[in-house]
Structures are given as C-alpha cells and as structure tokens.
Protein backbone atom coordinates (compact mmCIF):
# COMPACT_ATOMS: atom_id res chain seq x y z
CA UNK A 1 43.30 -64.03 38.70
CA UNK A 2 43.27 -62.35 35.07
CA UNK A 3 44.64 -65.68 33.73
CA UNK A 4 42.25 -67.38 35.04
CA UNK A 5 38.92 -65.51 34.73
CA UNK A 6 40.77 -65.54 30.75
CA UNK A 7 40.46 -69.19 30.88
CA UNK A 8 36.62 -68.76 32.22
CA UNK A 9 35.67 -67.75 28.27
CA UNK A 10 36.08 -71.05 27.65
CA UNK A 11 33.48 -73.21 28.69
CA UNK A 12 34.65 -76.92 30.77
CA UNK A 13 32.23 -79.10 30.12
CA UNK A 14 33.37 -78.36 26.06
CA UNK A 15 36.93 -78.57 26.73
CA UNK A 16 36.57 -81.58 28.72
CA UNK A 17 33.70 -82.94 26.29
CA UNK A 18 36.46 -82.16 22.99
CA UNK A 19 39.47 -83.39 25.03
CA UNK A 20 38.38 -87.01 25.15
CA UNK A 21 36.50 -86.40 21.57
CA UNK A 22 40.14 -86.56 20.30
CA UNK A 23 41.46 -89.64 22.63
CA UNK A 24 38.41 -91.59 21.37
CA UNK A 25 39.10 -90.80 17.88
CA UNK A 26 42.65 -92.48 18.19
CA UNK A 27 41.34 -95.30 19.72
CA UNK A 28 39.02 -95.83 16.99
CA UNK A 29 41.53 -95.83 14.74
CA UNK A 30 42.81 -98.91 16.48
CA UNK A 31 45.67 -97.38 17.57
CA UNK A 32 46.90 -97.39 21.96
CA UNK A 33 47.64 -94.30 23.22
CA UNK A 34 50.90 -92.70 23.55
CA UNK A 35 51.54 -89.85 25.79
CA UNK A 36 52.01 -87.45 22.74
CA UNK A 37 48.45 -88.24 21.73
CA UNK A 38 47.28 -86.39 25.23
CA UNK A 39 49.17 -83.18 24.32
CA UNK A 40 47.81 -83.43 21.06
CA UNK A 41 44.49 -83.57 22.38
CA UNK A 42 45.25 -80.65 24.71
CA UNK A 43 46.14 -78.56 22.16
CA UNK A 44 43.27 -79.56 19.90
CA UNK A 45 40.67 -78.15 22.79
CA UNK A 46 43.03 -75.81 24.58
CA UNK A 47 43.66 -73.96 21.58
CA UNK A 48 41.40 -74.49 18.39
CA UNK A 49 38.19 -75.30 20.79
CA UNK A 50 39.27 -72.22 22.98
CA UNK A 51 39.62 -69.53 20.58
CA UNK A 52 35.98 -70.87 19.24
CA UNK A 53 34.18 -70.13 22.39
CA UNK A 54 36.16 -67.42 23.99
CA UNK A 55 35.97 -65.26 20.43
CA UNK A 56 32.07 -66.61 20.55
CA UNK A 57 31.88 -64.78 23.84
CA UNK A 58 33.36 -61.59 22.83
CA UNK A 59 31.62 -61.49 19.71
CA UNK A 60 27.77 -61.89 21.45
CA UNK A 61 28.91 -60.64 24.89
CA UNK A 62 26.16 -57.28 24.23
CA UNK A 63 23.96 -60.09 23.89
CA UNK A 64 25.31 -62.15 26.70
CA UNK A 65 24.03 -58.95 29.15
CA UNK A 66 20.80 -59.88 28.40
CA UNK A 67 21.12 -63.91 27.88
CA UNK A 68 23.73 -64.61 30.84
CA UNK A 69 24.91 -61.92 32.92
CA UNK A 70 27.15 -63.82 34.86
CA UNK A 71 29.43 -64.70 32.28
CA UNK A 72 32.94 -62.65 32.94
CA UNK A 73 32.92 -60.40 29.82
CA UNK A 74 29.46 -58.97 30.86
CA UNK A 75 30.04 -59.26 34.51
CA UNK A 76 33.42 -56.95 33.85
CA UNK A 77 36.14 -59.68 34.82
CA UNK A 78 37.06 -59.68 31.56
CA UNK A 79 36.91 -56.29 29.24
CA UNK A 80 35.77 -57.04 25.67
CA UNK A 81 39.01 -55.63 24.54
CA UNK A 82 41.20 -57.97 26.30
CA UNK A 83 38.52 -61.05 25.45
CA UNK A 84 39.66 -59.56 21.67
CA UNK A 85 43.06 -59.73 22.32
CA UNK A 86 43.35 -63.64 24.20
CA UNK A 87 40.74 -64.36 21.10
CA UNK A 88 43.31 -63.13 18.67
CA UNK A 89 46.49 -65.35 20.50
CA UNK A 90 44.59 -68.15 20.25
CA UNK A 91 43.92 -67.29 16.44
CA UNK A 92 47.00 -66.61 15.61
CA UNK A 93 48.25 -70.27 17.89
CA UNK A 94 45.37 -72.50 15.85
CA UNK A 95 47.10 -71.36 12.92
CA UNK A 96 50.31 -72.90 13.84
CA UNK A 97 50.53 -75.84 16.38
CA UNK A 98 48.59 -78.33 13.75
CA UNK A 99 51.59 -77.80 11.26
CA UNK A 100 53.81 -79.49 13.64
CA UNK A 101 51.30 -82.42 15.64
CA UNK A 102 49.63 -83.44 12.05
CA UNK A 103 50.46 -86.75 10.31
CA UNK A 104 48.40 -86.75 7.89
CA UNK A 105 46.69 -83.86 4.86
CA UNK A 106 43.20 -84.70 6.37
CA UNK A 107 44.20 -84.42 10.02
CA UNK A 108 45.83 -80.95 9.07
CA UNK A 109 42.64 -79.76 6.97
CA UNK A 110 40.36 -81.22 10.25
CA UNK A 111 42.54 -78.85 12.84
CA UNK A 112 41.80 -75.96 10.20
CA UNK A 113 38.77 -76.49 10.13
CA UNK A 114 38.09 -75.60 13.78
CA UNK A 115 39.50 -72.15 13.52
CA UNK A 116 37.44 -71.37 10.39
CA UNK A 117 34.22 -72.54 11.78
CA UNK A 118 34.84 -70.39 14.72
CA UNK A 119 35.50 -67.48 12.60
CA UNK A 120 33.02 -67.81 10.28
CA UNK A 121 30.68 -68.42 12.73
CA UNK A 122 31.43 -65.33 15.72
CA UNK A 123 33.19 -62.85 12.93
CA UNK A 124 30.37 -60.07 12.84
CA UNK A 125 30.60 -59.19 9.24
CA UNK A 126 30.15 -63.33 8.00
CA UNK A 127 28.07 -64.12 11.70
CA UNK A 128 26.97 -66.78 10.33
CA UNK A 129 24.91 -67.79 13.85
CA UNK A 130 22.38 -65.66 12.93
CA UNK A 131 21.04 -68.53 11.06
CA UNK A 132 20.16 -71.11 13.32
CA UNK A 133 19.56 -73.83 10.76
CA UNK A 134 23.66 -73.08 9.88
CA UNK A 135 25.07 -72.23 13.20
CA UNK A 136 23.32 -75.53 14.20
CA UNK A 137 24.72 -77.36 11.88
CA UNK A 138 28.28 -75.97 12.69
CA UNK A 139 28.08 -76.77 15.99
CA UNK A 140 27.37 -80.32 15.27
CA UNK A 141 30.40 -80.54 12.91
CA UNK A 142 32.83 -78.76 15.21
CA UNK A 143 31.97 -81.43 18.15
CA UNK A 144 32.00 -84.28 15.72
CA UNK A 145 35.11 -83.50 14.25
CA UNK A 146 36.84 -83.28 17.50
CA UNK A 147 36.59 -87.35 17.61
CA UNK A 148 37.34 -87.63 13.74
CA UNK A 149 40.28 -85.33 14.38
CA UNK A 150 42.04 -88.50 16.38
CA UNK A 151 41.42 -90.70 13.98
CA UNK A 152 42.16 -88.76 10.68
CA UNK A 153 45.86 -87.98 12.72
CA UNK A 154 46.24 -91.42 13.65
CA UNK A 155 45.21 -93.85 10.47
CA UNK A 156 44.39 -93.62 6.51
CA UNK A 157 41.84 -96.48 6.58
CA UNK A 158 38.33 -95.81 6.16
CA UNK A 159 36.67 -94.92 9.28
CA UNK A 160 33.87 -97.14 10.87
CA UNK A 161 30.97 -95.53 8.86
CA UNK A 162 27.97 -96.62 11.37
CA UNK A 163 29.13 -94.97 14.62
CA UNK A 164 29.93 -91.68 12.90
CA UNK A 165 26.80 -91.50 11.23
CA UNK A 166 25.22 -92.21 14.87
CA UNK A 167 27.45 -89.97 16.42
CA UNK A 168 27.00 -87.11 13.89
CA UNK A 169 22.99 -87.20 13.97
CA UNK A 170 22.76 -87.30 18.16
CA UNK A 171 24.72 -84.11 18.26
CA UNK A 172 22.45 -82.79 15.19
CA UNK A 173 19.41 -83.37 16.97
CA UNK A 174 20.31 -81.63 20.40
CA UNK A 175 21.98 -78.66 19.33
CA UNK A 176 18.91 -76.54 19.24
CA UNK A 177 18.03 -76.76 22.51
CA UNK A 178 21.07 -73.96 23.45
CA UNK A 179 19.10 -71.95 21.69
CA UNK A 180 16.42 -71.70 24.39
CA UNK A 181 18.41 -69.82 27.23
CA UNK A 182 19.16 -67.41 24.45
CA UNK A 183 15.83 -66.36 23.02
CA UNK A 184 15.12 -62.72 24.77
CA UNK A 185 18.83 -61.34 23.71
CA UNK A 186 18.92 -62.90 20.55
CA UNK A 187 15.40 -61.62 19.54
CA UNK A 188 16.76 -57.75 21.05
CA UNK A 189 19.45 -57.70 18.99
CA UNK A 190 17.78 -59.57 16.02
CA UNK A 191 20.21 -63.23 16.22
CA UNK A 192 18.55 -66.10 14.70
CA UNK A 193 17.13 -68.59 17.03
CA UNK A 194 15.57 -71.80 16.53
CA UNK A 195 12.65 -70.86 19.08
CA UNK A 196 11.22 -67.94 16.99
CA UNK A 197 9.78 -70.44 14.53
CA UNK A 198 9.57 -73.93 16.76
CA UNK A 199 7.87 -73.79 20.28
CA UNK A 200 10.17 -75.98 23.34
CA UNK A 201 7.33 -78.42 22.87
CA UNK A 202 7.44 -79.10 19.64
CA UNK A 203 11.24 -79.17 19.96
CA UNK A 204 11.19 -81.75 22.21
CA UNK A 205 8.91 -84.09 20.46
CA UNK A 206 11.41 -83.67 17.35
CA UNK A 207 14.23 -84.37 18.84
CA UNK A 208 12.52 -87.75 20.98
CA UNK A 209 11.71 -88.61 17.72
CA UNK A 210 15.14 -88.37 16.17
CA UNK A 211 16.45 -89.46 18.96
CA UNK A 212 14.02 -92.57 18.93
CA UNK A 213 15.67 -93.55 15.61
CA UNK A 214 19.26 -93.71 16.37
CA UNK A 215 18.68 -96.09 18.69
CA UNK A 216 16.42 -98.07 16.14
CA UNK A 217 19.70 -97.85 14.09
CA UNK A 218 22.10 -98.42 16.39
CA UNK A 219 20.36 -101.86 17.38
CA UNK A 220 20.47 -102.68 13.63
CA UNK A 221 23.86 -101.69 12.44
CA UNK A 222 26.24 -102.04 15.31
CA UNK A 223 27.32 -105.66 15.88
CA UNK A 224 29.70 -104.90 18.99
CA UNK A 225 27.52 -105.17 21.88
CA UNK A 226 28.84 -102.05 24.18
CA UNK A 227 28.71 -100.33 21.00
CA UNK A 228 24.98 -100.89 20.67
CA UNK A 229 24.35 -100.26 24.23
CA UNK A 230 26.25 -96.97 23.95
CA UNK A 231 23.77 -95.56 21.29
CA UNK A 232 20.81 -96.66 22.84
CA UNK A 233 21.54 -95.39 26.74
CA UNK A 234 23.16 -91.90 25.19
CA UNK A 235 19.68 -91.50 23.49
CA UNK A 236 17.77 -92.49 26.09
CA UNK A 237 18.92 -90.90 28.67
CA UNK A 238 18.84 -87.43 26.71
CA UNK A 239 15.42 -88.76 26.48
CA UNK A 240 14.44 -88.82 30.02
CA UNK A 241 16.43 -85.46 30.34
CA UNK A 242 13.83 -83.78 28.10
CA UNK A 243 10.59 -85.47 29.43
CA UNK A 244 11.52 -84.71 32.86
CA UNK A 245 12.33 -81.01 31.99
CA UNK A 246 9.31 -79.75 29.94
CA UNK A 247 8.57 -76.94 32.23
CA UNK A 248 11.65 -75.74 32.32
CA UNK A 249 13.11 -75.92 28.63
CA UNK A 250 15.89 -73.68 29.48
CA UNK A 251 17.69 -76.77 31.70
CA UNK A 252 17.27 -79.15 29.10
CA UNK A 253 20.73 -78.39 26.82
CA UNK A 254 22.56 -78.52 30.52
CA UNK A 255 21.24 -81.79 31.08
CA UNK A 256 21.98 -83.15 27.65
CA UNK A 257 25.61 -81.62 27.73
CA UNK A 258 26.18 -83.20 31.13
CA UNK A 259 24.91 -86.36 29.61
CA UNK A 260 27.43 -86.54 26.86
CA UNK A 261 30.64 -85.58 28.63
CA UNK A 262 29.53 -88.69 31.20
CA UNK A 263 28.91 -91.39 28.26
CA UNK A 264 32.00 -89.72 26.13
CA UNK A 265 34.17 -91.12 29.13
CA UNK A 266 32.37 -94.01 29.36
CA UNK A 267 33.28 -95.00 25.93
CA UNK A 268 36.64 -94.08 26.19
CA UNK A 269 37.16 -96.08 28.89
CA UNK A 270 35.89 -98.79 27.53
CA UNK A 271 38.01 -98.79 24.13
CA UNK A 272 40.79 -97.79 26.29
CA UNK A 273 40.67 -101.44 28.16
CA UNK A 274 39.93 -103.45 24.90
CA UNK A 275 42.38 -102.21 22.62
C-alpha cells in the first residue's frame, strides 16, 4: 500500500499523456516500433516524468494543504520525508538509465533535460515556478519534449518543422489554466500565479484566440489530411472545453488535459497503422 500511494505522487493522466508522447515521437521519425521502444518510453515517464511531479509534490505539498488536500503528502499517506527520499531515487535513476537507452548526443541531452527542468523548477532555493511566465514555459517544453525525445533517439534527420511548431504553441497556450485551482495557496505562501495579474475571463479569450490560430495554421501548412484534422479538432475541442466551463474556471485545465491524452492516442494510432 506504501508502494503504491508512492506511485500516487505521480500524476496518470501525465504519465499516460508522456508515455505515448515518446511512441509518437518514434513514429514520426518514420521509424515502426520495436518492443524496446515501449520500455524506453516507460522509463522516459516512469522515471524522468516521475521524479518531476512527485519532487513537484514534495516541494509545494505546504501549499498543496491549502490548494488540494487530498493529495497523499498532505492527506498523510505519504510523509514529506519519504516523498524526499522516492524523489531522490528517482533523481539519482534519471541520471543513469538514458546513458544506456540513448542513440544519439541529442536524445541523451533531451532525457537530461527532464531531470533539470524538474529540479530547477521544484528545488526551493532556484523555484523557478514562482514565475509563472517561466514555470509556464517549462511546462510546455517538458511535455513537448517528451514526443521530440522519440524522435531525437530514433533518427538524425530534421524533424517535420510544422507539427512541432503546432504542437509546441497548443501546449503554450493551455498551460496557464493549472494555475487557477492553485490561486488561494499560491497567493498564502507568495508563488507566482498567472491569475494575480490576468482574470479566468480574460484567460480564456487569450487562449480561444491562440488557439483560433493554430488551427488557421494548421489548415495552411499541413498537407496530410489527418494531420490537418488533428490540429483543428485538438483546438477546438479545448475550445468548447473553455466556453462551456466559464463559471467554473477551476475545471477547465481537467478538461483540456483529458482532451489531450484522448487525441495523443488518437494520433498514435493513426501513425501506428500507416507506417
């Protein structure tokens, strides 16, 4: 029951959401899949994703009493101490495993990348969530280098430029919303959060808006059809999410993160069949 309630600082839809990040990124790089490339992707969110969320959740659980109270470190399944400790294994794992699953330099940097963004994001003398514009922006990076991960480990050619870019600016634009559950313990204990400056409202209409344009992009840069209709139903559907919610902000991000896990294995299974 320890073991598991352990395995409870790490958030599913994440490790779920990061597991077929990695798959996709392989078949991007035009490559099938081999049953090494699902162990790979394992360890990729079992490990580097893990210690990212679980060290997130010992480093803001004081905050977390106030946020979410349910969550096991301030509910008391989990002691901060041994949330530390697991934190610190997976560390010390994230460290090692890429030396020995990484083909290539950039694959190697990618999976060391993870841990420091983790670290330099939770570690309270950097804590470098405390400025929402940044931690934003890490967030983004750290889900949309889980897909660039698979490809970096699986190919040296140049990437496909246009569904990065598309990829990169959807998770961009609805990151901020996590910051609305958070508000009343970040503003105790003095976090940054986007809401202190931007009002749900105004959030929303931004992100419609940015939202509005990667479809207008999509439509004019993606000459694969399913492609195309990918980044205009991911969009639009977050859309919907966020028009439907806008008296209760705080369900929004849920919606949205539900959202993406569902069209990430869409488009798996999709390249999956093709190539």
């Amino acid at each position: 029951m320890k073991i598991f309630n352990l395995l409870l600082l790490f958030r599913s839809d994440v490790a779920i959401g990061t597991y077929f990040n990695y798959l996709i990124g392989i078949l991007l790089s035009g490559n099938r899949l081999h049953y090494t490339h699902f162990f790979e992707a394992f360890l990729m969110s079992g490990i580097s994703f893990n210690f990212i969320y679980s060290f997130n959740q010992y480093s803001d659980w004081k905050i977390d009493k106030i946020n979410k109270p349910n969550r096991v470190i301030p509910s008391g399944k989990v002691t901060p101490k041994t949330a530390l400790i697991y934190s610190a294994i997976l560390f010390i794992l994230s460290i090692i495993y890429p030396v020995f699953i990484s083909r290539t330099t950039e694959a190697l940097i990618v999976f060391y990348s993870f841990t420091f963004l983790g670290f330099v994001y939770s570690f309270r003398r950097i804590y470098l969530k405390k400025n929402p514009i940044i931690a934003s922006f890490i967030t983004s990076t750290g889900l949309f280098l889980s897909v660039y991960a698979g490809y970096a480990n699986n190919t040296n050619i140049t990437p496909n430029k246009e569904f990065l870019i598309a990829l990169f600016f959807y998770l961009t634009s609805i990151i901020p919303f996590k910051d609305i559950e958070d508000l009343e313990g970040d503003i105790s204990h003095k976090t940054g959060n986007f809401m202190t400056f931007i009002s749900g409202k105004r959030l929303s209409i931004a992100v419609i808006i940015s939202l509005s344009l990667i479809m207008i992009y999509s439509v004019l840069a993606f000459s694969d059809i399913f492609t195309k209709c990918f980044f205009i139903s991911f969009p639009l559907v977050s859309i919907f999410f966020i028009a439907i919610n806008q008296k209760s902000h705080d369900k929004i991000y849920k919606w949205l993160t539900r959202t993406m896990v569902f069209h990430i294995f869409v488009y798996f299974s999709y390249l999956y069949y093709i190539i």
